[in-house]
Protein backbone atom coordinates (compact mmCIF):
# COMPACT_ATOMS: atom_id res chain seq x y z
CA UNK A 1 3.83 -19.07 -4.74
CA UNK A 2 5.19 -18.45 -1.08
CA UNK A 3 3.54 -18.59 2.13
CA UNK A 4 3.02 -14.78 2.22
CA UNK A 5 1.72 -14.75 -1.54
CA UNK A 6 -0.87 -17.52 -0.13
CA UNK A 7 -1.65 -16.09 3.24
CA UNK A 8 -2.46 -12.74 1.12
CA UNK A 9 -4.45 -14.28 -1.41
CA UNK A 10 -6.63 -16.00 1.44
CA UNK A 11 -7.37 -12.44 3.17
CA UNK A 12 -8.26 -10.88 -0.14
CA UNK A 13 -10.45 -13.63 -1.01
CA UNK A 14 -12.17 -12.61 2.03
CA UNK A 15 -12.42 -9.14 1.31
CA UNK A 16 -14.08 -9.84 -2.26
CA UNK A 17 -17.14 -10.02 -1.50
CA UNK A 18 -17.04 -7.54 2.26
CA UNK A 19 -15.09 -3.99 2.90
CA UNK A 20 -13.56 -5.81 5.67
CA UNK A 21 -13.08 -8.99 7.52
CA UNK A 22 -11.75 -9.89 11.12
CA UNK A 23 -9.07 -13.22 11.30
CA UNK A 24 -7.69 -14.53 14.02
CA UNK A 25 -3.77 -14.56 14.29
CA UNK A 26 -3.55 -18.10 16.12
CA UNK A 27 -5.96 -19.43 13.64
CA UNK A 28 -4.55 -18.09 10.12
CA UNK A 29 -1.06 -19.59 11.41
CA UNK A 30 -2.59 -22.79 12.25
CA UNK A 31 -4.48 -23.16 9.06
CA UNK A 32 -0.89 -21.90 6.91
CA UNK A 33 0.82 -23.73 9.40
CA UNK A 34 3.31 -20.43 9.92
CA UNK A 35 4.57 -18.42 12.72
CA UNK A 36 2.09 -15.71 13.85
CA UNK A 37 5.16 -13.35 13.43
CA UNK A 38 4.45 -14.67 9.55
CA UNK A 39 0.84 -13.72 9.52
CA UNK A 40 1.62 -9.85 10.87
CA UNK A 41 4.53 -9.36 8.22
CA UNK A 42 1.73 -10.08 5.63
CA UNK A 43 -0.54 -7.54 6.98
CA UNK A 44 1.57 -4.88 7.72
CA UNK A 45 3.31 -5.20 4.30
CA UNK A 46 -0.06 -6.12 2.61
CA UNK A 47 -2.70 -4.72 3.79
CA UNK A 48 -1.29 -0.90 4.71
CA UNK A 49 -2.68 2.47 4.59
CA UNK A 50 -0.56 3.28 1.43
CA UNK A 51 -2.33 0.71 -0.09
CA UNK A 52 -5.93 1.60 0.91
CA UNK A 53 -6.47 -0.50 4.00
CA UNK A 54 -7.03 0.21 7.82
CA UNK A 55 -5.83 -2.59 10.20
CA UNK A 56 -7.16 -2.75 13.63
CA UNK A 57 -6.19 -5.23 16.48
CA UNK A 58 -6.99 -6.51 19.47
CA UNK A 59 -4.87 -9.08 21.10
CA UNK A 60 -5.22 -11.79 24.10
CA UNK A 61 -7.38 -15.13 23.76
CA UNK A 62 -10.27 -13.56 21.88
CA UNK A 63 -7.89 -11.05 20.00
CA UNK A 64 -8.81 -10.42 16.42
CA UNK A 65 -7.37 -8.75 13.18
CA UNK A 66 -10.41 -6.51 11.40
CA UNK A 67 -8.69 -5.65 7.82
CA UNK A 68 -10.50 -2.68 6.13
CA UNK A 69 -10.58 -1.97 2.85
CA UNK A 70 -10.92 2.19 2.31
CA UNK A 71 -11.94 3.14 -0.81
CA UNK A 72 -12.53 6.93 -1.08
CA UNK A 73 -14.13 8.98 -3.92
CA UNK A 74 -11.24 9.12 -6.89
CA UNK A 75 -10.92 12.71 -7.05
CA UNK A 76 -10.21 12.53 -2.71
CA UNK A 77 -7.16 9.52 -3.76
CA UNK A 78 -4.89 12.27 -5.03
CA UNK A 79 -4.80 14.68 -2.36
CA UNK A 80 -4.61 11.81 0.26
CA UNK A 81 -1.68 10.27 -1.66
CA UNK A 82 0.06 13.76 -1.73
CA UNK A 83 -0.37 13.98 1.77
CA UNK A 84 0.89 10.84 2.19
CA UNK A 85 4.08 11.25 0.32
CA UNK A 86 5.69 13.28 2.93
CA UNK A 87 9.02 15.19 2.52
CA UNK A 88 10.93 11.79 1.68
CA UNK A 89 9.77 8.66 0.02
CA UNK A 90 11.07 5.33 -1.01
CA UNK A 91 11.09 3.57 -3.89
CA UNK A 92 8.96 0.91 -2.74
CA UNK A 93 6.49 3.09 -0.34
CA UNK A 94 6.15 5.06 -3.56
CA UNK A 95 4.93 2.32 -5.73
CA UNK A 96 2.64 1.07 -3.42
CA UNK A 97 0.69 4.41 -3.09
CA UNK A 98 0.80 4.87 -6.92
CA UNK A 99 -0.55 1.50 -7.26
CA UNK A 100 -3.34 2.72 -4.84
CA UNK A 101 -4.11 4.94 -6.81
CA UNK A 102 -5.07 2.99 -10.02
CA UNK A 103 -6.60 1.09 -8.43
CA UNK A 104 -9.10 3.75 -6.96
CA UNK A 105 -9.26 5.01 -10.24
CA UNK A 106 -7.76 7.78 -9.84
CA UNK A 107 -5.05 8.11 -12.47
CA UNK A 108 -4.55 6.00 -15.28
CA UNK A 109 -2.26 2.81 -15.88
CA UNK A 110 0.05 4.99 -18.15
CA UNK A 111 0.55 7.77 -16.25
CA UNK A 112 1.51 5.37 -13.45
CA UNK A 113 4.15 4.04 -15.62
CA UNK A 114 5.48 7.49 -16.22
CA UNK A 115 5.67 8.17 -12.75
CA UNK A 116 7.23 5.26 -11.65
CA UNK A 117 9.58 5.40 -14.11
CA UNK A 118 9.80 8.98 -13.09
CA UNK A 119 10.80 8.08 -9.26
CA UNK A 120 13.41 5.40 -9.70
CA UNK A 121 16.45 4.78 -8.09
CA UNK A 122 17.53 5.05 -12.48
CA UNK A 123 16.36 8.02 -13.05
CA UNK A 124 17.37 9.42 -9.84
CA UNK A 125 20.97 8.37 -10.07
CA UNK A 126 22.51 11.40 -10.84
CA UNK A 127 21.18 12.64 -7.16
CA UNK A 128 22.99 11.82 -4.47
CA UNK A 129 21.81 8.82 -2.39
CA UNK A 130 20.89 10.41 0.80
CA UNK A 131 18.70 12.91 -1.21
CA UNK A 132 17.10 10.44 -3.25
CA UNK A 133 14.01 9.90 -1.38
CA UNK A 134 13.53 14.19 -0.72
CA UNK A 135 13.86 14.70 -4.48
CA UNK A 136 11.13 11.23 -5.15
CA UNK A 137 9.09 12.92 -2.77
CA UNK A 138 8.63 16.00 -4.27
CA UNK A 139 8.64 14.58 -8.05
CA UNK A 140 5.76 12.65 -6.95
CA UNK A 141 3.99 15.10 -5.37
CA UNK A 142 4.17 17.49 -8.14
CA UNK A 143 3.33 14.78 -10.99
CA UNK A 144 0.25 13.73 -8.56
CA UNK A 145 -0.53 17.61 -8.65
CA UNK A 146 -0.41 17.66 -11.96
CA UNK A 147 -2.43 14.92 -12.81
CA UNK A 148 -5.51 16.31 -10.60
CA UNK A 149 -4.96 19.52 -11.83
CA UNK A 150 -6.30 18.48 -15.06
């Protein structure tokens, strides 16, 4: 397991039990013995809005990270992950809003598949590459449409 795998598993631990949590920067490094530069990669890559978390910050001596965990109603998950598809998408922003969504319960492990599977740079191949992440974009939105449309 790497450092980031360990410095995410500590900040979800903390989140188990709580909605959110506040950390200090200076004192996650110390205790991972890491960069600080280290400790924001993990939150902004791990803890993002796509993936149903609100990061605020404060910085100087008694600076803090709060980390929130969102967790709307199921039925909202689907029109908030529409919204934040966009007009383009990549593959990886993509899965991590999908994934998001299971989690929230608001579409089911299988249809995630589908989708994913839907979305890939594979499937997508016969597209050119600079339209790619237009034509994800709207295949996800319409298969998230569909889905709540039910």
């Amino acid at each position: 397991m790497g450092i980031s795998d360990t410095i995410a598993e500590f900040i979800n631990e903390l989140l188990r039990d709580e909605s959110s949590t506040e950390v200090q920067r200076a004192e996650l490094a110390s205790r991972f013995n890491c960069v600080p530069s280290q400790i924001n990669y993990v939150i902004s890559t791990r803890f993002s809005p796509e993936r149903g978390y609100i990061v605020e910050s404060r910085r100087g001596g008694g600076g803090y990270i709060r980390i929130i965990r969102v967790m709307p109603e199921p039925g909202d998950v689907l029109m908030h992950t529409v919204n934040a598809v966009g007009s383009e998408t990549d593959v990886r922003t993509a899965a991590a809003l999908v994934s998001n969504a299971v989690s929230a319960g608001a579409i089911p492990e299988g249809a995630a598949r589908l989708i994913l599977a839907a979305v890939s740079d594979a499937a997508l191949r016969p597209v050119r590459p600079e339209e790619r992440d237009a034509a994800r974009a709207s295949i996800l939105k319409q298969m998230l449409l569909r889905i709540k449309n039910q």
